[in-house]
N, C-alpha and C. Protein backbone atom coordinates (compact mmCIF):
# COMPACT_ATOMS: atom_id res chain seq x y z
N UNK A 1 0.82 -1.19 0.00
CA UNK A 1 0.00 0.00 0.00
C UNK A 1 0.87 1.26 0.00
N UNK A 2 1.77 0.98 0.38
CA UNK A 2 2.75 2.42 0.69
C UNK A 2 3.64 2.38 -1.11
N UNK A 3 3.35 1.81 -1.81
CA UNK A 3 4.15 2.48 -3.30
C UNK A 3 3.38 2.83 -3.63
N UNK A 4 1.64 2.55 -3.68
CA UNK A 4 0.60 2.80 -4.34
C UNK A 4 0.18 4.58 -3.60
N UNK A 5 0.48 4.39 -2.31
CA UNK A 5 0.30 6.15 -1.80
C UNK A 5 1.25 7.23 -2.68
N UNK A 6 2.71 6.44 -2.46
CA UNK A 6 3.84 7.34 -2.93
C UNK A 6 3.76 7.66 -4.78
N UNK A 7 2.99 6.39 -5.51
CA UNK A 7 2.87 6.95 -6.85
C UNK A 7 1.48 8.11 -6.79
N UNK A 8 0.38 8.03 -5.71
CA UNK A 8 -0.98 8.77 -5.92
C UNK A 8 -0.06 10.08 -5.70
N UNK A 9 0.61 10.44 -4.52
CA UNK A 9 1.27 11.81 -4.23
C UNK A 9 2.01 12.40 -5.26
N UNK A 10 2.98 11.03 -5.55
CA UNK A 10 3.93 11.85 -6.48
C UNK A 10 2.91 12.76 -7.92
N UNK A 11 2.34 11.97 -8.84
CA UNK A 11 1.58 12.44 -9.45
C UNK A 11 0.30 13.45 -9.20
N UNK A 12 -0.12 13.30 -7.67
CA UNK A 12 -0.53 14.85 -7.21
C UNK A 12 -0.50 15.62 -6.94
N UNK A 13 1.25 15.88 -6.35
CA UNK A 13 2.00 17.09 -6.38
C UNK A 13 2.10 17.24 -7.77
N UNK A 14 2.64 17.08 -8.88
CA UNK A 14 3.37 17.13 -9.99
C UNK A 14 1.68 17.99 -10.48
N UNK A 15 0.81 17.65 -10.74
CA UNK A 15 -0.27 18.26 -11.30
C UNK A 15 -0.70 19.42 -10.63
N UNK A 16 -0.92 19.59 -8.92
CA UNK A 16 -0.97 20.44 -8.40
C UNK A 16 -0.04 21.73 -8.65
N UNK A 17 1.44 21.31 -9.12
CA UNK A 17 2.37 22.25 -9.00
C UNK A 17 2.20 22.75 -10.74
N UNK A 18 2.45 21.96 -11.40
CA UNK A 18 2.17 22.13 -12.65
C UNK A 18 1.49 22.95 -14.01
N UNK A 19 0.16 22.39 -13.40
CA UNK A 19 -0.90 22.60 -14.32
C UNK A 19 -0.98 23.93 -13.54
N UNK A 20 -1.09 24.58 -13.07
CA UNK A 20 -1.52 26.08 -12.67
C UNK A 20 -0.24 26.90 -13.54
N UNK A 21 0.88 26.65 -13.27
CA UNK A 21 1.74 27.10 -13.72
C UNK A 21 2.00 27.11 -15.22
N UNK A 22 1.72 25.79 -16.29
CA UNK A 22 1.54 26.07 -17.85
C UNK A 22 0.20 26.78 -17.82
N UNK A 23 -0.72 26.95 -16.96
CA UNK A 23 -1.89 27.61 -17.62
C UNK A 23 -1.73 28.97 -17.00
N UNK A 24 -1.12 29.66 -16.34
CA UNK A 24 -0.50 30.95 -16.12
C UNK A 24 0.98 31.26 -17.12
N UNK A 25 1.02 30.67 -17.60
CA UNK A 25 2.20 30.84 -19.11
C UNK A 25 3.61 30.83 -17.99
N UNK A 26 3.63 30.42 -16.81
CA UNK A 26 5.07 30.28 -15.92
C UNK A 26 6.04 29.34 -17.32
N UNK A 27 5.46 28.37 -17.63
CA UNK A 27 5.81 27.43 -18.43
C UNK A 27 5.61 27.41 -19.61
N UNK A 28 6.31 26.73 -20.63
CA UNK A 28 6.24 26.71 -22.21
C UNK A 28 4.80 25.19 -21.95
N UNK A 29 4.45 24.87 -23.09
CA UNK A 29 3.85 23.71 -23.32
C UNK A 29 4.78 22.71 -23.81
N UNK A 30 5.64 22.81 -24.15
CA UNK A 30 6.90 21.73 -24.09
C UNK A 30 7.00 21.08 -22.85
N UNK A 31 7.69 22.29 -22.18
CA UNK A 31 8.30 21.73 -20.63
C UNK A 31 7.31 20.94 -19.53
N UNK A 32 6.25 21.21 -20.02
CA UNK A 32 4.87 20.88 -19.13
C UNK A 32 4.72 19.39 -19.84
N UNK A 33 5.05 19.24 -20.76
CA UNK A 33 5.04 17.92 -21.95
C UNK A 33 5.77 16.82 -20.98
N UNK A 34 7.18 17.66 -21.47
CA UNK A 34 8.15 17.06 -21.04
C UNK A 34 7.62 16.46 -18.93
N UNK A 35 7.76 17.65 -18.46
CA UNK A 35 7.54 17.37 -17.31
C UNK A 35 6.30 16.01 -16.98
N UNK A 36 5.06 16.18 -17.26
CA UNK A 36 4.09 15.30 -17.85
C UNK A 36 4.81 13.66 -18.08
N UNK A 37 5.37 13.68 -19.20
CA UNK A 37 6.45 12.63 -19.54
C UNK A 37 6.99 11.84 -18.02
N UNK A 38 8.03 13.13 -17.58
CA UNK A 38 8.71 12.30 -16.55
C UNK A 38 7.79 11.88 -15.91
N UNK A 39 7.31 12.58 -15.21
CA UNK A 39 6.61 12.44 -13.76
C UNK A 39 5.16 10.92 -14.39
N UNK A 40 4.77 10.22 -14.81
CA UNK A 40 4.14 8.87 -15.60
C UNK A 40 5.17 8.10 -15.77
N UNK A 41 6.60 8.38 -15.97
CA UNK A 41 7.79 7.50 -16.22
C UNK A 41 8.03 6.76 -14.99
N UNK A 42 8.33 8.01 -13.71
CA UNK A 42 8.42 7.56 -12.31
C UNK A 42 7.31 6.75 -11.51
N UNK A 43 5.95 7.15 -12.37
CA UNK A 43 5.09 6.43 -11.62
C UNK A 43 4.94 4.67 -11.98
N UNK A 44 5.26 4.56 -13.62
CA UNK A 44 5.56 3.19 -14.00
C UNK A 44 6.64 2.41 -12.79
N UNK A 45 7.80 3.39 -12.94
CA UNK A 45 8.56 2.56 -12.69
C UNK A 45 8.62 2.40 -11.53
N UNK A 46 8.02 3.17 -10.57
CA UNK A 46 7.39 2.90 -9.38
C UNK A 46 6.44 1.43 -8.88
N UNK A 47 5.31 1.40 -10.10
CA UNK A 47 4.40 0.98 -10.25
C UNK A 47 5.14 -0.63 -9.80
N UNK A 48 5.92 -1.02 -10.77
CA UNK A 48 7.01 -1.81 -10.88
C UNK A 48 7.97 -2.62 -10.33
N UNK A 49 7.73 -1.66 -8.94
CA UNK A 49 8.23 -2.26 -7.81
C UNK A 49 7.06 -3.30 -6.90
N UNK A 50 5.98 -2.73 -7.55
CA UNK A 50 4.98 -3.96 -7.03
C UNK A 50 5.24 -5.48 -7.20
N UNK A 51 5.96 -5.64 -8.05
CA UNK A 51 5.84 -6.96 -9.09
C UNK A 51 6.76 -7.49 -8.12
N UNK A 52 8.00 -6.66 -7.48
CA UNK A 52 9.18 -7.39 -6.89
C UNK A 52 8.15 -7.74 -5.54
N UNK A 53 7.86 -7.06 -4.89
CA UNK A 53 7.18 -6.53 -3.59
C UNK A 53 6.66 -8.31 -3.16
N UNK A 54 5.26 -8.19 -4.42
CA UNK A 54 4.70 -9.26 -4.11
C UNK A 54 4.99 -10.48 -4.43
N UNK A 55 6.33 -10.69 -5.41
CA UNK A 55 6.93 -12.25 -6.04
C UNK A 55 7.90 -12.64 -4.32
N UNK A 56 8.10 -11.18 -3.71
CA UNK A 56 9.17 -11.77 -2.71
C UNK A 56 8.25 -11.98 -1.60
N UNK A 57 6.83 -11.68 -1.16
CA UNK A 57 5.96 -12.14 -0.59
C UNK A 57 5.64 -13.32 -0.59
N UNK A 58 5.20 -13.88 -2.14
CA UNK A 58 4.71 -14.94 -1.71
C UNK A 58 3.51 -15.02 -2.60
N UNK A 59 2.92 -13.73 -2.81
CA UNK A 59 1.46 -13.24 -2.62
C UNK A 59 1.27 -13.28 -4.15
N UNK A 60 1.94 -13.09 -5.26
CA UNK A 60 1.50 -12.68 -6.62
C UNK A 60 1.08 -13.61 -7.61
N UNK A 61 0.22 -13.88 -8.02
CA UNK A 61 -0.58 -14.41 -8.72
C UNK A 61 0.53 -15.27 -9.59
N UNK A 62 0.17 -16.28 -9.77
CA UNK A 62 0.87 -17.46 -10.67
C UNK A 62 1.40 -17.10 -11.97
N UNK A 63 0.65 -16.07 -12.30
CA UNK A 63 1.11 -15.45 -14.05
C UNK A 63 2.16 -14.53 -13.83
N UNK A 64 2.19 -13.44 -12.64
CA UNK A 64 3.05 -12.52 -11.84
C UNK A 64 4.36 -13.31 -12.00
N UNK A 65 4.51 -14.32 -11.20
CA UNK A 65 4.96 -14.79 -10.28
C UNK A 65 6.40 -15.34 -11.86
N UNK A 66 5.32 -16.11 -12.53
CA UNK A 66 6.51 -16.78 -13.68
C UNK A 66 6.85 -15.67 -14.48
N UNK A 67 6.55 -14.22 -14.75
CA UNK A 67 6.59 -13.12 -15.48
C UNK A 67 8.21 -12.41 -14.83
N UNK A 68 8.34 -12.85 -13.23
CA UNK A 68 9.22 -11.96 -12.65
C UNK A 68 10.13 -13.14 -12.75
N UNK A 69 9.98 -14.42 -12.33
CA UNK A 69 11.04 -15.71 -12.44
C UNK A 69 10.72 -16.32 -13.26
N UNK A 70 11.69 -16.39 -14.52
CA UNK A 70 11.05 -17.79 -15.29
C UNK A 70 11.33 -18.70 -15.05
């Protein structure tokens, strides 16, 4: 539960801080792109760490499980 908080935050700071700022022209629409980009990159690869989380549990589903060990 605690990667699944840390990806909801990370991606709700990042929009909170963000989106006010390309829509007050602080920002180009590139950089907001770009930024956009990263901040979905970190949350994958965040995401990602689930897979280890629960194969070293015990807990991950049989398809999980041969996906992380073949």
């Amino acid at each position: 539960m605690r990667i699944i908080r840390q990806n909801f935050h990370w991606a709700l700071g990042y929009n909170a801080i963000a989106l006010p700022m390309a829509f007050t022209g602080l920002i180009g629409p590139w950089e907001a792109a770009i930024g956009m980009a990263a901040s979905s990159f970190v949350v994958v690869l965040n995401a990602l760490r689930l897979l280890s989380v629960a194969a070293e549990g015990g807990i991950a589903p049989e398809s999980v499980q041969v996906a992380v060990n073949p």
